[in-house]
C-alpha atoms as a PDB file:
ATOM      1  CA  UNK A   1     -12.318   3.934  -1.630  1.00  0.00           C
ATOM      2  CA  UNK A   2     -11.951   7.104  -3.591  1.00  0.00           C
ATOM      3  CA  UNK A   3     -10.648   7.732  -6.851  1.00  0.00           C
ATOM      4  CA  UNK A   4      -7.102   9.344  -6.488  1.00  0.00           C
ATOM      5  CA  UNK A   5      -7.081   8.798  -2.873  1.00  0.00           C
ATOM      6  CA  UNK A   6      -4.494   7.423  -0.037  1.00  0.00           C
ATOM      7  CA  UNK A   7      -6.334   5.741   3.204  1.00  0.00           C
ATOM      8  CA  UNK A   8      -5.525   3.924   5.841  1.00  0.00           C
ATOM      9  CA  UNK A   9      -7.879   1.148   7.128  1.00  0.00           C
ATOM     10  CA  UNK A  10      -8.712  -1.002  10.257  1.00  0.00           C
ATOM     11  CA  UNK A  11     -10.945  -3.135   8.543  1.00  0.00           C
ATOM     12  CA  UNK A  12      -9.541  -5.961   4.954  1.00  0.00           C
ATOM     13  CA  UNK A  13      -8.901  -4.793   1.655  1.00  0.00           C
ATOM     14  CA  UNK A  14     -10.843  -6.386  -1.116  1.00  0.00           C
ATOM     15  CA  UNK A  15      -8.581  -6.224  -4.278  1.00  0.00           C
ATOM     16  CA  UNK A  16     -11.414  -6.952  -6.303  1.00  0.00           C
ATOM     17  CA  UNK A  17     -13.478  -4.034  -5.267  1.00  0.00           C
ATOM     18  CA  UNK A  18     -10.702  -1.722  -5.730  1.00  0.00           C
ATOM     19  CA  UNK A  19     -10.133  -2.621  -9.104  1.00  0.00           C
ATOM     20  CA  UNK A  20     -13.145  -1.906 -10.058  1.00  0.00           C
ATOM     21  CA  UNK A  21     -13.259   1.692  -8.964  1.00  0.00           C
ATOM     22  CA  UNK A  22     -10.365   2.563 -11.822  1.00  0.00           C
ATOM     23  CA  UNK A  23     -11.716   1.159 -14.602  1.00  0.00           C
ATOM     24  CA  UNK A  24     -13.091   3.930 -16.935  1.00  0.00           C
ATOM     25  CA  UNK A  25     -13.936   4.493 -20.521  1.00  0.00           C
ATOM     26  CA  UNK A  26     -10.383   5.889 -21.197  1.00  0.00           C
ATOM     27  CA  UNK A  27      -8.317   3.347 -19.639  1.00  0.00           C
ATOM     28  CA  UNK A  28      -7.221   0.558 -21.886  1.00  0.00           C
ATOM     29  CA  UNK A  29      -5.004  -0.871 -19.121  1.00  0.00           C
ATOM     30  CA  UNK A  30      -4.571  -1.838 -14.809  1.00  0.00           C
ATOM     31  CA  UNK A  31      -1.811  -2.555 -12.777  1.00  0.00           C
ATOM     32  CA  UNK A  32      -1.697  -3.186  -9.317  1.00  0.00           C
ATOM     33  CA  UNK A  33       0.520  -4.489  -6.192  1.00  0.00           C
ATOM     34  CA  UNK A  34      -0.745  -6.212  -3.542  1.00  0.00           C
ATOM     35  CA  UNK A  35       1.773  -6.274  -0.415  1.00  0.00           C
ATOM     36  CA  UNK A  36       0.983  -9.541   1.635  1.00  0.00           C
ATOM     37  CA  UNK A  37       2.107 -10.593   4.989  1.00  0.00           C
ATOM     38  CA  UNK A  38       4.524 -13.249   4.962  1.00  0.00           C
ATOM     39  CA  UNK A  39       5.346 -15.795   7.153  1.00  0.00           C
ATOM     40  CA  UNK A  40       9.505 -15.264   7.851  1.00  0.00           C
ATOM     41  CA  UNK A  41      11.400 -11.916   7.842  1.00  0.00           C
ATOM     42  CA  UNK A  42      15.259 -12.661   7.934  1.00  0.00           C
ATOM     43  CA  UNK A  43      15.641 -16.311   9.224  1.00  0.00           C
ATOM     44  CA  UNK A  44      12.728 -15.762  11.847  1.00  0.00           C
ATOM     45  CA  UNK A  45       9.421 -17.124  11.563  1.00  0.00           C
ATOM     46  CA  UNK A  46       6.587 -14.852  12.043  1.00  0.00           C
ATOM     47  CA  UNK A  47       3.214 -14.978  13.449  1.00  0.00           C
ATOM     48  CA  UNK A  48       1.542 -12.048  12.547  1.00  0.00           C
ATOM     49  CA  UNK A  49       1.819  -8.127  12.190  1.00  0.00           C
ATOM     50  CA  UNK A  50       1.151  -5.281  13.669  1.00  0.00           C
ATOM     51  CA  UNK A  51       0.697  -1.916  11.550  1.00  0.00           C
ATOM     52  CA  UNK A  52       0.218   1.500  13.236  1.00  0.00           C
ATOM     53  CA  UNK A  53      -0.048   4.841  11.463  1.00  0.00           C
ATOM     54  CA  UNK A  54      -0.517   8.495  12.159  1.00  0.00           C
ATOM     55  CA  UNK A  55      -3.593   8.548  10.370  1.00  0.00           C
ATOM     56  CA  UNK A  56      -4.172  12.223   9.388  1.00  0.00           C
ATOM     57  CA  UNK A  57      -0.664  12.539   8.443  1.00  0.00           C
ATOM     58  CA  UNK A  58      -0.195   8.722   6.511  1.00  0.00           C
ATOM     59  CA  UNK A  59      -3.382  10.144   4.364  1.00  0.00           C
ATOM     60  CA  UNK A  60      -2.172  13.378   3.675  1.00  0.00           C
ATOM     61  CA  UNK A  61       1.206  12.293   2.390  1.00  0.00           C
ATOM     62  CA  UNK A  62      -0.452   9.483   0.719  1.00  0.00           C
ATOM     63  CA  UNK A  63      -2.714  11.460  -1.280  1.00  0.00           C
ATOM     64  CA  UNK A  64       0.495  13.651  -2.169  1.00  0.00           C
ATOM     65  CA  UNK A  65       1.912  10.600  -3.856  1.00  0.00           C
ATOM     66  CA  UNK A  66      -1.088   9.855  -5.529  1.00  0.00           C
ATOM     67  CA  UNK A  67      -1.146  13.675  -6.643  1.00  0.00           C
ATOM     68  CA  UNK A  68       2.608  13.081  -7.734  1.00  0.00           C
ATOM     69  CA  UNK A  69       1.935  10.256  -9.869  1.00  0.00           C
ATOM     70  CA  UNK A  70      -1.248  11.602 -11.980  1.00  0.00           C
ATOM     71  CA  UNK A  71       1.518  14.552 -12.795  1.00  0.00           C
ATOM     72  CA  UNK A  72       4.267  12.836 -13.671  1.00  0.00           C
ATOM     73  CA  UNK A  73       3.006   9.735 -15.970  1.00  0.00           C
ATOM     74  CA  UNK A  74      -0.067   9.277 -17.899  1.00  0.00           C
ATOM     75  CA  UNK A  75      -2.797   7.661 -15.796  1.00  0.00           C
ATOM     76  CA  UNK A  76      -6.272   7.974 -15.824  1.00  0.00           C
ATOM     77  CA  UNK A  77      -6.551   7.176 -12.160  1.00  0.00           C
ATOM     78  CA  UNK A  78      -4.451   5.949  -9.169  1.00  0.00           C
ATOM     79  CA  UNK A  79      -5.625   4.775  -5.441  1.00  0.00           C
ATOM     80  CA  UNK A  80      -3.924   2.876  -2.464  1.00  0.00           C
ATOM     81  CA  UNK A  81      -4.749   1.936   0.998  1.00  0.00           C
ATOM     82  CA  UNK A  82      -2.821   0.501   3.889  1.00  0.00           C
ATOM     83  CA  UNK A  83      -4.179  -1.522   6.222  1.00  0.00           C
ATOM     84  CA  UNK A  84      -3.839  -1.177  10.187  1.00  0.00           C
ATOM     85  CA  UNK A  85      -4.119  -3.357  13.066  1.00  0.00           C
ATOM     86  CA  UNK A  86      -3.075  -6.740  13.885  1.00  0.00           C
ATOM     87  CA  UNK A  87      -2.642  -8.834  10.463  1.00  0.00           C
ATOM     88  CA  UNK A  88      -2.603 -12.417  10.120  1.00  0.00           C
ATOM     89  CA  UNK A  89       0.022 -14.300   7.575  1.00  0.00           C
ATOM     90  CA  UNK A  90      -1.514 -14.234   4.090  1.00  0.00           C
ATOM     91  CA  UNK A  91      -3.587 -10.646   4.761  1.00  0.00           C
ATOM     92  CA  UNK A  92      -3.210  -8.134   2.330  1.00  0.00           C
ATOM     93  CA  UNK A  93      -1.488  -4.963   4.252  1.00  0.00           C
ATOM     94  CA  UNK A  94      -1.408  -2.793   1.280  1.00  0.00           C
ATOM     95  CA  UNK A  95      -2.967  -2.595  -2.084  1.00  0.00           C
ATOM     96  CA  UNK A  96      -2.354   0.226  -5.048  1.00  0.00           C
ATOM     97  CA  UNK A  97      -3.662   0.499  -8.342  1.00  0.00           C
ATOM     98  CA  UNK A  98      -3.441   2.433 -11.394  1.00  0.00           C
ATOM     99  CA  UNK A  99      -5.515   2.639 -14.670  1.00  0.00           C
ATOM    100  CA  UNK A 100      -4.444   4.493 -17.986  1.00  0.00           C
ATOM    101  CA  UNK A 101      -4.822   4.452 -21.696  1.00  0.00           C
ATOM    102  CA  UNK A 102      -1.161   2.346 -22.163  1.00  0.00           C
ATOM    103  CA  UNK A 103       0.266  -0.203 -19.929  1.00  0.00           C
ATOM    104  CA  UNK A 104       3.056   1.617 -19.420  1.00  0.00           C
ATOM    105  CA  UNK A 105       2.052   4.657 -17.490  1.00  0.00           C
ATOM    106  CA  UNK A 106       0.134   2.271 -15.549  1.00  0.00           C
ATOM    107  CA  UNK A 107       2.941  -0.353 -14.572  1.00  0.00           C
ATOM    108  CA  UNK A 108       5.057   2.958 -14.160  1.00  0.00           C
ATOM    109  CA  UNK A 109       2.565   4.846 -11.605  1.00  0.00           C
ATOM    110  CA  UNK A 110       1.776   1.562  -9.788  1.00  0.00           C
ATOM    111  CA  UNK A 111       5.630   1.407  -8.634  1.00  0.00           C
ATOM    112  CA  UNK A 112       6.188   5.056  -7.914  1.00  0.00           C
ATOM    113  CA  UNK A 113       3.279   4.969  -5.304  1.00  0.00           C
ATOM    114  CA  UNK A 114       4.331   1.834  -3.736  1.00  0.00           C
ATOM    115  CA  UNK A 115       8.139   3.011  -3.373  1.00  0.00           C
ATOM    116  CA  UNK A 116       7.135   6.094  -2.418  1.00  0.00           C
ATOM    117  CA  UNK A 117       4.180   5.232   0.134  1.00  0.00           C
ATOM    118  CA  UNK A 118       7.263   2.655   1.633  1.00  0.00           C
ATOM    119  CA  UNK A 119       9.680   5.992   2.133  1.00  0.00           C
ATOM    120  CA  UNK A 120       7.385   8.877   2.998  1.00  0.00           C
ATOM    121  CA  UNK A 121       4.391   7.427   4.595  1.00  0.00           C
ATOM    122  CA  UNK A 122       4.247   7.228   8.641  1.00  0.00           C
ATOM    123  CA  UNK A 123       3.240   3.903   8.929  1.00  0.00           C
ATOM    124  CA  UNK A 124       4.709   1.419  11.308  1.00  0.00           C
ATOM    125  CA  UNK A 125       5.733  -2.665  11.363  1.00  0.00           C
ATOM    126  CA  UNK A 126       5.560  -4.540  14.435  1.00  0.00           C
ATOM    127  CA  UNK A 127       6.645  -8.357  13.885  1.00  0.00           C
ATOM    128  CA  UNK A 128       5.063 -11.259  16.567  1.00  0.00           C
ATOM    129  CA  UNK A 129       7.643 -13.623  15.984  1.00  0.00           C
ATOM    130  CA  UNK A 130       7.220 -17.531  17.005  1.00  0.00           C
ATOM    131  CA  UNK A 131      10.438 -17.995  19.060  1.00  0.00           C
ATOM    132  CA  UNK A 132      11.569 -14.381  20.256  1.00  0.00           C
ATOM    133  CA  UNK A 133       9.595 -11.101  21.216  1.00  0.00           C
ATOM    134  CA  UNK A 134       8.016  -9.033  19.519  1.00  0.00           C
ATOM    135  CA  UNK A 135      10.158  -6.412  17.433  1.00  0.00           C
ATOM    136  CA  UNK A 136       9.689  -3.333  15.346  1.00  0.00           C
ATOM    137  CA  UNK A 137      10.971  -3.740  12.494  1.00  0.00           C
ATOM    138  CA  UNK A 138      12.140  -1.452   9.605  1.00  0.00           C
ATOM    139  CA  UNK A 139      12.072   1.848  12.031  1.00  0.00           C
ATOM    140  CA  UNK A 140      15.445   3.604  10.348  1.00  0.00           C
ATOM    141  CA  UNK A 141      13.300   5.669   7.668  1.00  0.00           C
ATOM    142  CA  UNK A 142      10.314   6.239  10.247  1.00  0.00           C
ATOM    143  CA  UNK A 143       8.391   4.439   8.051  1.00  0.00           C
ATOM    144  CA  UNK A 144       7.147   0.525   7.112  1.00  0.00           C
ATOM    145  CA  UNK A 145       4.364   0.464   4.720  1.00  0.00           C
END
């Protein structure tokens, strides 16, 4: 993964790798979110998930909102990725960190790029539920992440 960088990805992420990659000299403090896939989604129980993306575009708006947040609060560094492909319950579907010299900038960059990946970014939910077909879920904004 690349500093200051949005990407989508077939294959896990590895939290612990990721961290690493923000730590710097000048950054005194992390955050990070870690969206996991759970188990139930209103009343139903679910299997597993699907996520899809328009690659070229999810990456380019991504790395917009990474841009975005480096300009409007103090971080040293910022990266997320979103995960694609069939999920099982438990997987982590997307992960985002941010470093900087204070916690807050960092807590406060952290949640800008989540919310904002979850508005702007094409990226799609498909739910296998365990009684019921399969449903796409979350479609109104033309976006899941």
């Amino acid at each position: 993964m690349e500093l200051n960088r949005f990407q989508i990805s077939e294959i896990a992420i590895e939290p612990d790798k990721l961290r690493l990659e923000l730590q710097s000299e000048i950054a005194g403090a992390y955050t990070s979110f870690e969206g996991w896939v759970r188990n139930h989604n209103e009343g139903a129980s679910v299997q597993a998930l699907e996520y899809s993306a328009y690659k070229v575009l999810a990456e380019k708006e991504g790395d917009r909102i990474i841009a975005e947040a480096l300009d409007r609060f103090e971080i040293a560094g910022a990266a997320a990725i979103h995960r694609i492909g069939l999920l099982d319950i438990g997987d982590v579907a997307v992960w985002v960190g941010a470093s900087s010299a204070h916690r807050g900038p960092a807590f406060d960059g952290c949640r800008y790029i989540i919310d904002e990946i979850k508005d702007r970014v094409p990226i799609w939910k498909r739910e296998s539920y365990e009684h019921g077909p399969d449903q796409w879920v979350n479609c109104a904004k033309g976006s899941l992440a």
